[in-house]
Protein backbone atom coordinates (compact mmCIF):
# COMPACT_ATOMS: atom_id res chain seq x y z
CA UNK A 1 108.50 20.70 86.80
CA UNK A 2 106.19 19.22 83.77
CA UNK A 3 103.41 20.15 83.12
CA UNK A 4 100.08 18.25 83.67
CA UNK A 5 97.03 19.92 81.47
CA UNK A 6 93.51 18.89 81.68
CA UNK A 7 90.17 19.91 80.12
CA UNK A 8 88.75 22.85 81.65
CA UNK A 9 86.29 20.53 82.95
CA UNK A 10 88.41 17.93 84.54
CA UNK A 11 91.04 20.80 86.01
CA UNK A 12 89.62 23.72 85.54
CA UNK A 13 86.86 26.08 85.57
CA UNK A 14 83.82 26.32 82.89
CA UNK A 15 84.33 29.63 80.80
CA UNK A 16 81.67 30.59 78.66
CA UNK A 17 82.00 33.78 76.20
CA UNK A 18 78.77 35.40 75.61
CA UNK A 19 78.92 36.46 72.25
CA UNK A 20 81.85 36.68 69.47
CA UNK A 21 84.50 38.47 70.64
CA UNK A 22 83.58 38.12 74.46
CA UNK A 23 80.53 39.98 73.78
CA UNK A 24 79.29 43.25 75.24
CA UNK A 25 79.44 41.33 78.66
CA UNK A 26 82.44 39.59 78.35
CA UNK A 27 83.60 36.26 79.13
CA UNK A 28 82.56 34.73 82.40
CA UNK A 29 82.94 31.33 84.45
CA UNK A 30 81.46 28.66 86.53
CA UNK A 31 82.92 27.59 90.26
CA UNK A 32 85.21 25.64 90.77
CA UNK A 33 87.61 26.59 89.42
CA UNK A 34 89.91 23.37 89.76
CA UNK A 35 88.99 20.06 90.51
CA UNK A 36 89.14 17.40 91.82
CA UNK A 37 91.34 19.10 95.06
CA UNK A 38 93.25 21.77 96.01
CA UNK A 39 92.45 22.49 99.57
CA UNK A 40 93.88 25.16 101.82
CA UNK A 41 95.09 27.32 99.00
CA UNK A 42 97.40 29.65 99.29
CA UNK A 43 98.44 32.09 96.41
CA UNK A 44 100.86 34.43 94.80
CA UNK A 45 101.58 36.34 91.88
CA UNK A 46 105.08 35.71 89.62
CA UNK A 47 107.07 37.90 87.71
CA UNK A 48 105.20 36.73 84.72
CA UNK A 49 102.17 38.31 85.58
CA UNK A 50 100.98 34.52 86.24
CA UNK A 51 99.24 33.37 89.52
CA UNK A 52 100.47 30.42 91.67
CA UNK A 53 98.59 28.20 94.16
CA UNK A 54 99.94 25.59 95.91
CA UNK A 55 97.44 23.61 97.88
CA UNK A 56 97.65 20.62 100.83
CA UNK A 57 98.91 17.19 100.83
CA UNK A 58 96.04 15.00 99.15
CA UNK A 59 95.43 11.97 97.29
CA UNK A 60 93.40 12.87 93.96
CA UNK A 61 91.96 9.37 93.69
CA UNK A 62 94.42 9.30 89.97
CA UNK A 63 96.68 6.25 90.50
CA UNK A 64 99.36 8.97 91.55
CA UNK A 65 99.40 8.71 95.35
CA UNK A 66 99.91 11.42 97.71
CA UNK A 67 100.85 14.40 96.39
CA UNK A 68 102.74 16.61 98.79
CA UNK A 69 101.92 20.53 98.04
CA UNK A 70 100.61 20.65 94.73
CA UNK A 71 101.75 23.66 92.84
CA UNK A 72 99.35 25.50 90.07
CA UNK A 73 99.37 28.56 87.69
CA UNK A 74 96.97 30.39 86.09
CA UNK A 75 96.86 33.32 83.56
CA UNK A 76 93.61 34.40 84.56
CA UNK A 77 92.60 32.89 87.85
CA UNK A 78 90.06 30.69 86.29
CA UNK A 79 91.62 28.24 83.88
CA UNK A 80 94.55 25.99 86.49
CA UNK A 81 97.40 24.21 85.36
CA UNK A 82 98.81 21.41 87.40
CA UNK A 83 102.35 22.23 87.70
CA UNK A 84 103.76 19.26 89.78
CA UNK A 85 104.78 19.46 93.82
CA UNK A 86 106.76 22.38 95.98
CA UNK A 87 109.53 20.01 96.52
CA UNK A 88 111.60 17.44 95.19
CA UNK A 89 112.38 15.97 98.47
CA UNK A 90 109.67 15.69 100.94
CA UNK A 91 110.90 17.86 104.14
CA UNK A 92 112.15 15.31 106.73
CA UNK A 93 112.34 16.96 110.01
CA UNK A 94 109.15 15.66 111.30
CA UNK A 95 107.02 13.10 110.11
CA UNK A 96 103.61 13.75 108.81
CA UNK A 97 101.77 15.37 106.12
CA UNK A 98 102.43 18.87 104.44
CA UNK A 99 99.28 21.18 105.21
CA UNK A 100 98.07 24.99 104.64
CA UNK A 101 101.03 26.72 102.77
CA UNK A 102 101.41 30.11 102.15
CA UNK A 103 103.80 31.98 99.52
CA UNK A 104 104.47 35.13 99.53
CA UNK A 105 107.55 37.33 97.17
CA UNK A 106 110.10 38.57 99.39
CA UNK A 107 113.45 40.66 98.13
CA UNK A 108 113.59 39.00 94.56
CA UNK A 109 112.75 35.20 95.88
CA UNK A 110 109.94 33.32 97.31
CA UNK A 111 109.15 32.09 100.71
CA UNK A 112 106.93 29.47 100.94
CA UNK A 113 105.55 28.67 105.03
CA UNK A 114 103.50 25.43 106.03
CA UNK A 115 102.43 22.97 108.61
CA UNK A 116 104.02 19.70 109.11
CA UNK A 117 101.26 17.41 111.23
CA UNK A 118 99.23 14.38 111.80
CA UNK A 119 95.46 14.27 112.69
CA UNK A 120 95.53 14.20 116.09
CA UNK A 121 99.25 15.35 116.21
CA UNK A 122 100.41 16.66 119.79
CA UNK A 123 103.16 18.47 118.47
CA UNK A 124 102.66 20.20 114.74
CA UNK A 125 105.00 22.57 113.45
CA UNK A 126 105.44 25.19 110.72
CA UNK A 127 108.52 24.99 108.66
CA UNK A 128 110.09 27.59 105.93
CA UNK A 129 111.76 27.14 102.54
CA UNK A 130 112.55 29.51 99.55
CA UNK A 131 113.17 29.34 95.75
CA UNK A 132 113.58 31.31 92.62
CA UNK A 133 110.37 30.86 90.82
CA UNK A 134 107.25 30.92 92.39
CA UNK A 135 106.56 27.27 90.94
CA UNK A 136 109.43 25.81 92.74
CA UNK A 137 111.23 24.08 93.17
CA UNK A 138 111.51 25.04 96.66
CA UNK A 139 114.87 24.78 99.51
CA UNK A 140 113.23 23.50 102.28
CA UNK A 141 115.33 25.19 105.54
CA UNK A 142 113.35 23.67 108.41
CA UNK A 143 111.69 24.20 110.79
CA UNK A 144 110.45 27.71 112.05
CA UNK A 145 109.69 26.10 115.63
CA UNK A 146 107.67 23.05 116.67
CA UNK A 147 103.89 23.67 118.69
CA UNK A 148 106.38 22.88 122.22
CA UNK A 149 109.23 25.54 121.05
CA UNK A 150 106.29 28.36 120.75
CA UNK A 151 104.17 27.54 123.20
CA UNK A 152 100.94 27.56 121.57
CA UNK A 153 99.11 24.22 120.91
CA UNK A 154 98.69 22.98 117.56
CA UNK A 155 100.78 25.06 115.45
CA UNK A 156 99.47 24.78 112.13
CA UNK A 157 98.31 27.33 109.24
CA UNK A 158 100.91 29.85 108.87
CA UNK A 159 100.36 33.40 107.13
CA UNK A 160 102.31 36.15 106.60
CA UNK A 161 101.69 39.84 107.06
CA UNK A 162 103.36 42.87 105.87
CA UNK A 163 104.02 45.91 107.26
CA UNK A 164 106.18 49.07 107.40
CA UNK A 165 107.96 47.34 110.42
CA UNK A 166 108.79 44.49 108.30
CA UNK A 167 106.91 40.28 108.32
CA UNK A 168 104.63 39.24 110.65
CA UNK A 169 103.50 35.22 110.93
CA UNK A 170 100.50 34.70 112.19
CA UNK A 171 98.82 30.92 113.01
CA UNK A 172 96.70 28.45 114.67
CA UNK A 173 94.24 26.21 114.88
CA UNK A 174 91.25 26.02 117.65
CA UNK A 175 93.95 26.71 120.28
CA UNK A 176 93.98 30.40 119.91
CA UNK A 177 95.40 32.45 116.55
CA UNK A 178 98.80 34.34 117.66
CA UNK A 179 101.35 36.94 116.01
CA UNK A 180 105.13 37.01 115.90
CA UNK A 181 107.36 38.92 114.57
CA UNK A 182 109.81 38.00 111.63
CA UNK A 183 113.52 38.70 110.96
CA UNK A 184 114.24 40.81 108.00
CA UNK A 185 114.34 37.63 105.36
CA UNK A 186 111.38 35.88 106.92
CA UNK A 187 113.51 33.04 108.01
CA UNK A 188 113.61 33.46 112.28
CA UNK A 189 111.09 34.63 115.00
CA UNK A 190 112.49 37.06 116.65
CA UNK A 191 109.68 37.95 118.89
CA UNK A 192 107.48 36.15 121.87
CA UNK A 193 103.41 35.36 120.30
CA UNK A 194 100.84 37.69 121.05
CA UNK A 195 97.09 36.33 121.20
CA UNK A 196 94.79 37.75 119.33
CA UNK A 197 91.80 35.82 118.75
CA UNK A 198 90.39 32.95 120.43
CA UNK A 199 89.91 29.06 120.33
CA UNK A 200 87.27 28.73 117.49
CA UNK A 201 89.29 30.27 114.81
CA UNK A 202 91.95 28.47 112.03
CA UNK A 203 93.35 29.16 109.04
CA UNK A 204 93.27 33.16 109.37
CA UNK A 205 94.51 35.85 107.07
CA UNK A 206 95.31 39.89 107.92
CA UNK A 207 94.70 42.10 105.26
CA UNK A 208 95.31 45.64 105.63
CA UNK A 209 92.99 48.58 103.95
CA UNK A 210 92.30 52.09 104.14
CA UNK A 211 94.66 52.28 107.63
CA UNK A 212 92.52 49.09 109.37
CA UNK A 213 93.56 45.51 109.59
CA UNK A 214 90.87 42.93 108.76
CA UNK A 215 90.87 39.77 110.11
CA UNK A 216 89.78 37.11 107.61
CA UNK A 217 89.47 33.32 109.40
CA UNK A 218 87.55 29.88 109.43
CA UNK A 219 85.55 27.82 111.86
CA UNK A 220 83.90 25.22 112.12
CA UNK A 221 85.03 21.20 111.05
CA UNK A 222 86.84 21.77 107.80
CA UNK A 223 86.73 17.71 106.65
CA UNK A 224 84.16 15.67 107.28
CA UNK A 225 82.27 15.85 104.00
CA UNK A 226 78.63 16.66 103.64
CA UNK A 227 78.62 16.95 107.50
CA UNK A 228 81.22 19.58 107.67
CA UNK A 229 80.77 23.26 109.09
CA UNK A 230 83.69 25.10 107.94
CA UNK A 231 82.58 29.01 107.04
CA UNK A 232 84.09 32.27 107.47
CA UNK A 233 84.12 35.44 109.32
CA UNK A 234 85.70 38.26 109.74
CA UNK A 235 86.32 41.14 111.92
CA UNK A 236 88.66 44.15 111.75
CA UNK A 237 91.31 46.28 114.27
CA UNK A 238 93.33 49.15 114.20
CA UNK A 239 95.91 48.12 115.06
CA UNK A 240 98.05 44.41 114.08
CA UNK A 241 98.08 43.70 117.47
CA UNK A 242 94.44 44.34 117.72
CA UNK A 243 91.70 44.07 119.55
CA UNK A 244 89.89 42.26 116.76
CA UNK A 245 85.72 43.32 116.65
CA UNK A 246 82.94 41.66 114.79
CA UNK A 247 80.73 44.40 112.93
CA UNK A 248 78.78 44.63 116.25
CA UNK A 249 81.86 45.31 118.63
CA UNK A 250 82.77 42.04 120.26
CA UNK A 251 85.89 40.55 120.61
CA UNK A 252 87.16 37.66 118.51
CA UNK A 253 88.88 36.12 121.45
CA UNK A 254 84.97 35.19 122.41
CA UNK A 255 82.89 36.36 119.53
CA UNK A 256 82.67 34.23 116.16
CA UNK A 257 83.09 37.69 113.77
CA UNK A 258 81.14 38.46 111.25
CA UNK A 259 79.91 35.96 108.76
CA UNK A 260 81.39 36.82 105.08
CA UNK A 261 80.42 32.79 103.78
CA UNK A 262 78.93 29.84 104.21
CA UNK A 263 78.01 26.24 103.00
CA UNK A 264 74.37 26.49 100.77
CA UNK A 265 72.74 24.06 98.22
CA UNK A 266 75.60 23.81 95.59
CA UNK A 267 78.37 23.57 97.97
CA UNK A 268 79.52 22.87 101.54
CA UNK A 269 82.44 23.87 103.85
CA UNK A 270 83.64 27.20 102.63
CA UNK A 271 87.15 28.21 103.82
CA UNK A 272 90.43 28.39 104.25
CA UNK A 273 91.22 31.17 101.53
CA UNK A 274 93.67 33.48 100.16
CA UNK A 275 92.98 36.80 98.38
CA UNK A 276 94.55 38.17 95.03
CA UNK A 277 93.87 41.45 93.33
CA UNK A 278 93.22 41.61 89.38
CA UNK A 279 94.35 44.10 87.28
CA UNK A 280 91.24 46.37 87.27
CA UNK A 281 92.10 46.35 91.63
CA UNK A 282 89.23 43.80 91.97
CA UNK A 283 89.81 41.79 94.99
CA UNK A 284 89.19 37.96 94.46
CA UNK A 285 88.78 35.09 97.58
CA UNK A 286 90.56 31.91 96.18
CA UNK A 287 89.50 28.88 98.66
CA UNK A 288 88.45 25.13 98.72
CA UNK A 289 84.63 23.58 99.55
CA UNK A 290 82.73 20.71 98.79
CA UNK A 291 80.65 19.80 95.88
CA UNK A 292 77.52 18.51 97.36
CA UNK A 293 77.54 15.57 94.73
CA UNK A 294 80.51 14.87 94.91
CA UNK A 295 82.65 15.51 98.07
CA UNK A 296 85.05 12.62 97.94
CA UNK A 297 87.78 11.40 95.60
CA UNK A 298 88.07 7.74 94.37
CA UNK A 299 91.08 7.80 97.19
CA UNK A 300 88.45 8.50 99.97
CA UNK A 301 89.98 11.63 100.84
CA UNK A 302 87.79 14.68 101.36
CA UNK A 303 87.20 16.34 97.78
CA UNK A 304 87.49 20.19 98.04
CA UNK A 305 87.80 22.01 94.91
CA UNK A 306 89.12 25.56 94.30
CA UNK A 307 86.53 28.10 94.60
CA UNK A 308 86.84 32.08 93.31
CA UNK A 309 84.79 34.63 94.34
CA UNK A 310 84.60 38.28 93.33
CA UNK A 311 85.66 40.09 96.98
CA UNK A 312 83.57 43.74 97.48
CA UNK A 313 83.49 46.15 100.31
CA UNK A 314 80.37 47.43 101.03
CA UNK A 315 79.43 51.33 101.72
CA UNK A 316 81.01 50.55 105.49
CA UNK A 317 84.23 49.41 104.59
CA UNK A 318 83.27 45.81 105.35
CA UNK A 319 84.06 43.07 103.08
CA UNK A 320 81.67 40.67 101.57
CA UNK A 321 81.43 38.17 99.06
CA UNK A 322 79.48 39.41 95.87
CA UNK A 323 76.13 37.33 95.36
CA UNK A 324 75.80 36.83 99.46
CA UNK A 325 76.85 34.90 102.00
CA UNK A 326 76.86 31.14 100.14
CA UNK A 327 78.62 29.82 97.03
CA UNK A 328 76.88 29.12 94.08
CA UNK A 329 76.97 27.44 91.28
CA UNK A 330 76.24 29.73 87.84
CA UNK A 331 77.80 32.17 85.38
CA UNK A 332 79.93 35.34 86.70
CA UNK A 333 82.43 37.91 84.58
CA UNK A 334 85.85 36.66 84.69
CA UNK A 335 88.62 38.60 86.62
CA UNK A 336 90.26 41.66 84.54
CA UNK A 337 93.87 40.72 83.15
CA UNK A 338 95.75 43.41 81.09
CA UNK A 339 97.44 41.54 77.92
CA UNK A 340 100.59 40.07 79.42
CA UNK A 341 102.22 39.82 75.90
C-alpha cells in the first residue's frame, strides 16, 4: 500500500508539548484525532507495536471517490497515517457498500469481519477475510451468512469476542444484538444466535474485566448530521450469554444501559467505538462524531472524524469516559508508548 501523509492538522490530531523536552507534563493532544472521516472504527495492534484502524466506506470530498475500508496506522494513537484500502478488489458477493469492520490477530494472521449493505437494505450480510499484516492487503473469503441465512434482521456490525472457549461474533443493528459461536480459525458459525439485548442497540462491543463482561453499544441515528442522536451506553453481565443490566438493574433487551457519552457543544453523535490499551494499561475509546462546524465533506457525505478518549473505571468497576459524559474539544496527555526502537 503507499502511503498518504498529511499535516497533523489536515489528518491528524493537534499535539502540543508543554515545555522542552515534553515538559514536566508531557506532551498532550487535541480531538480528533483524524480528519476529515473515519467512521465506525475498528482497531488493532501489529507486530510492530503500531496501531491499525480501518474505518467505513466514505467519500472524503478529495477528488478520490469512494474509498472502500480505509486502512490507518499510528505510533501513538494520536498522529494517523492514511495507509490506502483493506482490499485490492472490492468483495463481490453482494452489492453494496463496505461498513463497520473489525480486526482482530488470530494464530499469527489477521481477520478482518464487516457488513456488506445498502441504506435501506432488506438483506445485509457480514463477510470475513484474512491477511498477513494488519494493513492488508486482505483475502476476502466471503460471506459469513447473509441477514436471511441467520435469521436476524439487518445483519450488520460484526465484533469479535474472546474467550477461553474460543471466538465469539456478536452483531446487529436496531433488530436485536445476538451471539454465535465461531470455529477455531474464526472463519464458520458453528452455533444457532442467542439474543442478548434488544432493538435500540448497534454497533456493540464485549469487553471482559475483572471476571464480568461489559457491554459497550450505540443508539440513537448515527448519520444525519447536526440532527443526529447517536451516544453510548453500557451495561455489564456475568456471564457472555448474559443477562445484560444497566447500573440500576434493568435489562438491555428493554432498558437503554447506562450512559458512558454523548453529543455536547464541540461535537455531535458519539459512537460506534473500539477500545485499545497503551503501554502504561491505560484503556483508550477510539470512535467517530461530528464536528459541529463542520459535519459534512465537500462529497456531502456525513463528516465523522476519529475521536480518542482516555477510558477509566470508576471506584465501582464501571467504565466512564475521563472529563464526563460529552466530548470536548481542548488539551489532554497523550497515551503512554514505551520506545519501540
Amino acid at each position: 500500500m503507499r502511503a498518504v501523509t498529511g499535516s497533523l492538522v489536515a489528518l491528524g490530531a493537534s499535539v502540543v508539548l508543554l515545555a522542552a523536552g515534553c515538559g514536566e507534563s508531557g506532551p498532550t493532544y487535541a480531538n480528533p484525532v483524524f480528519e476529515p472521516i473515519l467512521a465506525d472504527p475498528g482497531a488493532v495492534r501489529g507486530a510492530d507495536g503500531a496501531w491499525y484502524a480501518i474505518g467505513t466506506e466514505d467519500d472524503w470530498g478529495d477528488g478520490a471517490g469512494s474509498r472502500p475500508l480505509p486502512v490507518l496506522r499510528s505510533d501513538d494513537l494520536v498522529e494517523w497515517e492514511h495507509l490506502g484500502e483493506a482490499f485490492e478488489r472490492r468483495p463481490r458477493w453482494k452489492d453494496g457498500y463496505l461498513w463497520a469492520p473489525e480486526v482482530i490477530e488470530h494464530d499469527g494472521r489477521y481477520l478482518l469481519y464487516y457488513a456488506i449493505s445498502l441504506w435501506g437494505d432488506p438483506d445485509p450480510g457480514i463477510g470475513v477475510a484474512t491477511a498477513d499484516e494488519p494493513a492488508g492487503p486482505y483475502e476476502d473469503l466471503g460471506p459469513l451468512f447473509l441477514s436471511s441465512e441467520i435469521g436476524v434482521g439487518n445483519s450488520i456490525d460484526p465484533a469479535i469476542v474472546t474467550t477461553e472457549d474460543g471466538l465469539h461474533l456478536v452483531w446487529g443493528s436496531f433488530h436485536g444484538i445476538y451471539l454465535v459461536e465461531l470455529s477455531d480459525d474464526g472463519l464458520e458459525v458453528r452455533s444457532d444466535p442467542v439474543r442478548i439485548a434488544g432493538d435500540a442497540w448497534e454497533a456493540v462491543k464485549i469487553e471482559q474485566r475483572d471476571g464480568a463482561f461489559w457491554f459497550f453499544g450505540s443508539l440513537g441515528s448515527c448519520c444525519e448530521g447536526m440532527q443526529s442522536t447517536y451516544r453510548m451506553a453500557v451495561g455489564r453481565a456475568d456471564a457472555l450469554t448474559g443477562p445484560y443490566l444497566d447500573r440500576d438493574g434493568e435489562d438491555l433487551e428493554h432498558s437503554h444501559g447506562t450512559l458512558l457519552l454523548e453529543g455536547g457543544e464541540d461535537f455531535v453523535g458519539p459512537g460506534h467505538h473500539d477500545l485499545v490499551t497503551d503501554d502504561d494499561g491505560q484503556d483508550w475509546l477510539l470512535y467517530h462524531a461530528y464536528e459541529r462546524d463542520r459535519p459534512t465533506a465537500p462529497s456531502g457525505a456525513p463528516r465523522r472524524v476519529l475521536m480518542l478518549d482516555p477510558l477509566d473505571w470508576d471506584d465501582d468497576g464501571w467504565p466512564q469516559v475521563r472529563g464526563g459524559t460529552v466530548p470536548q474539544t481542548g488539551e489532554r496527555p497523550m497515551p503512554a508508548v514505551d520506545d519501540q526502537d
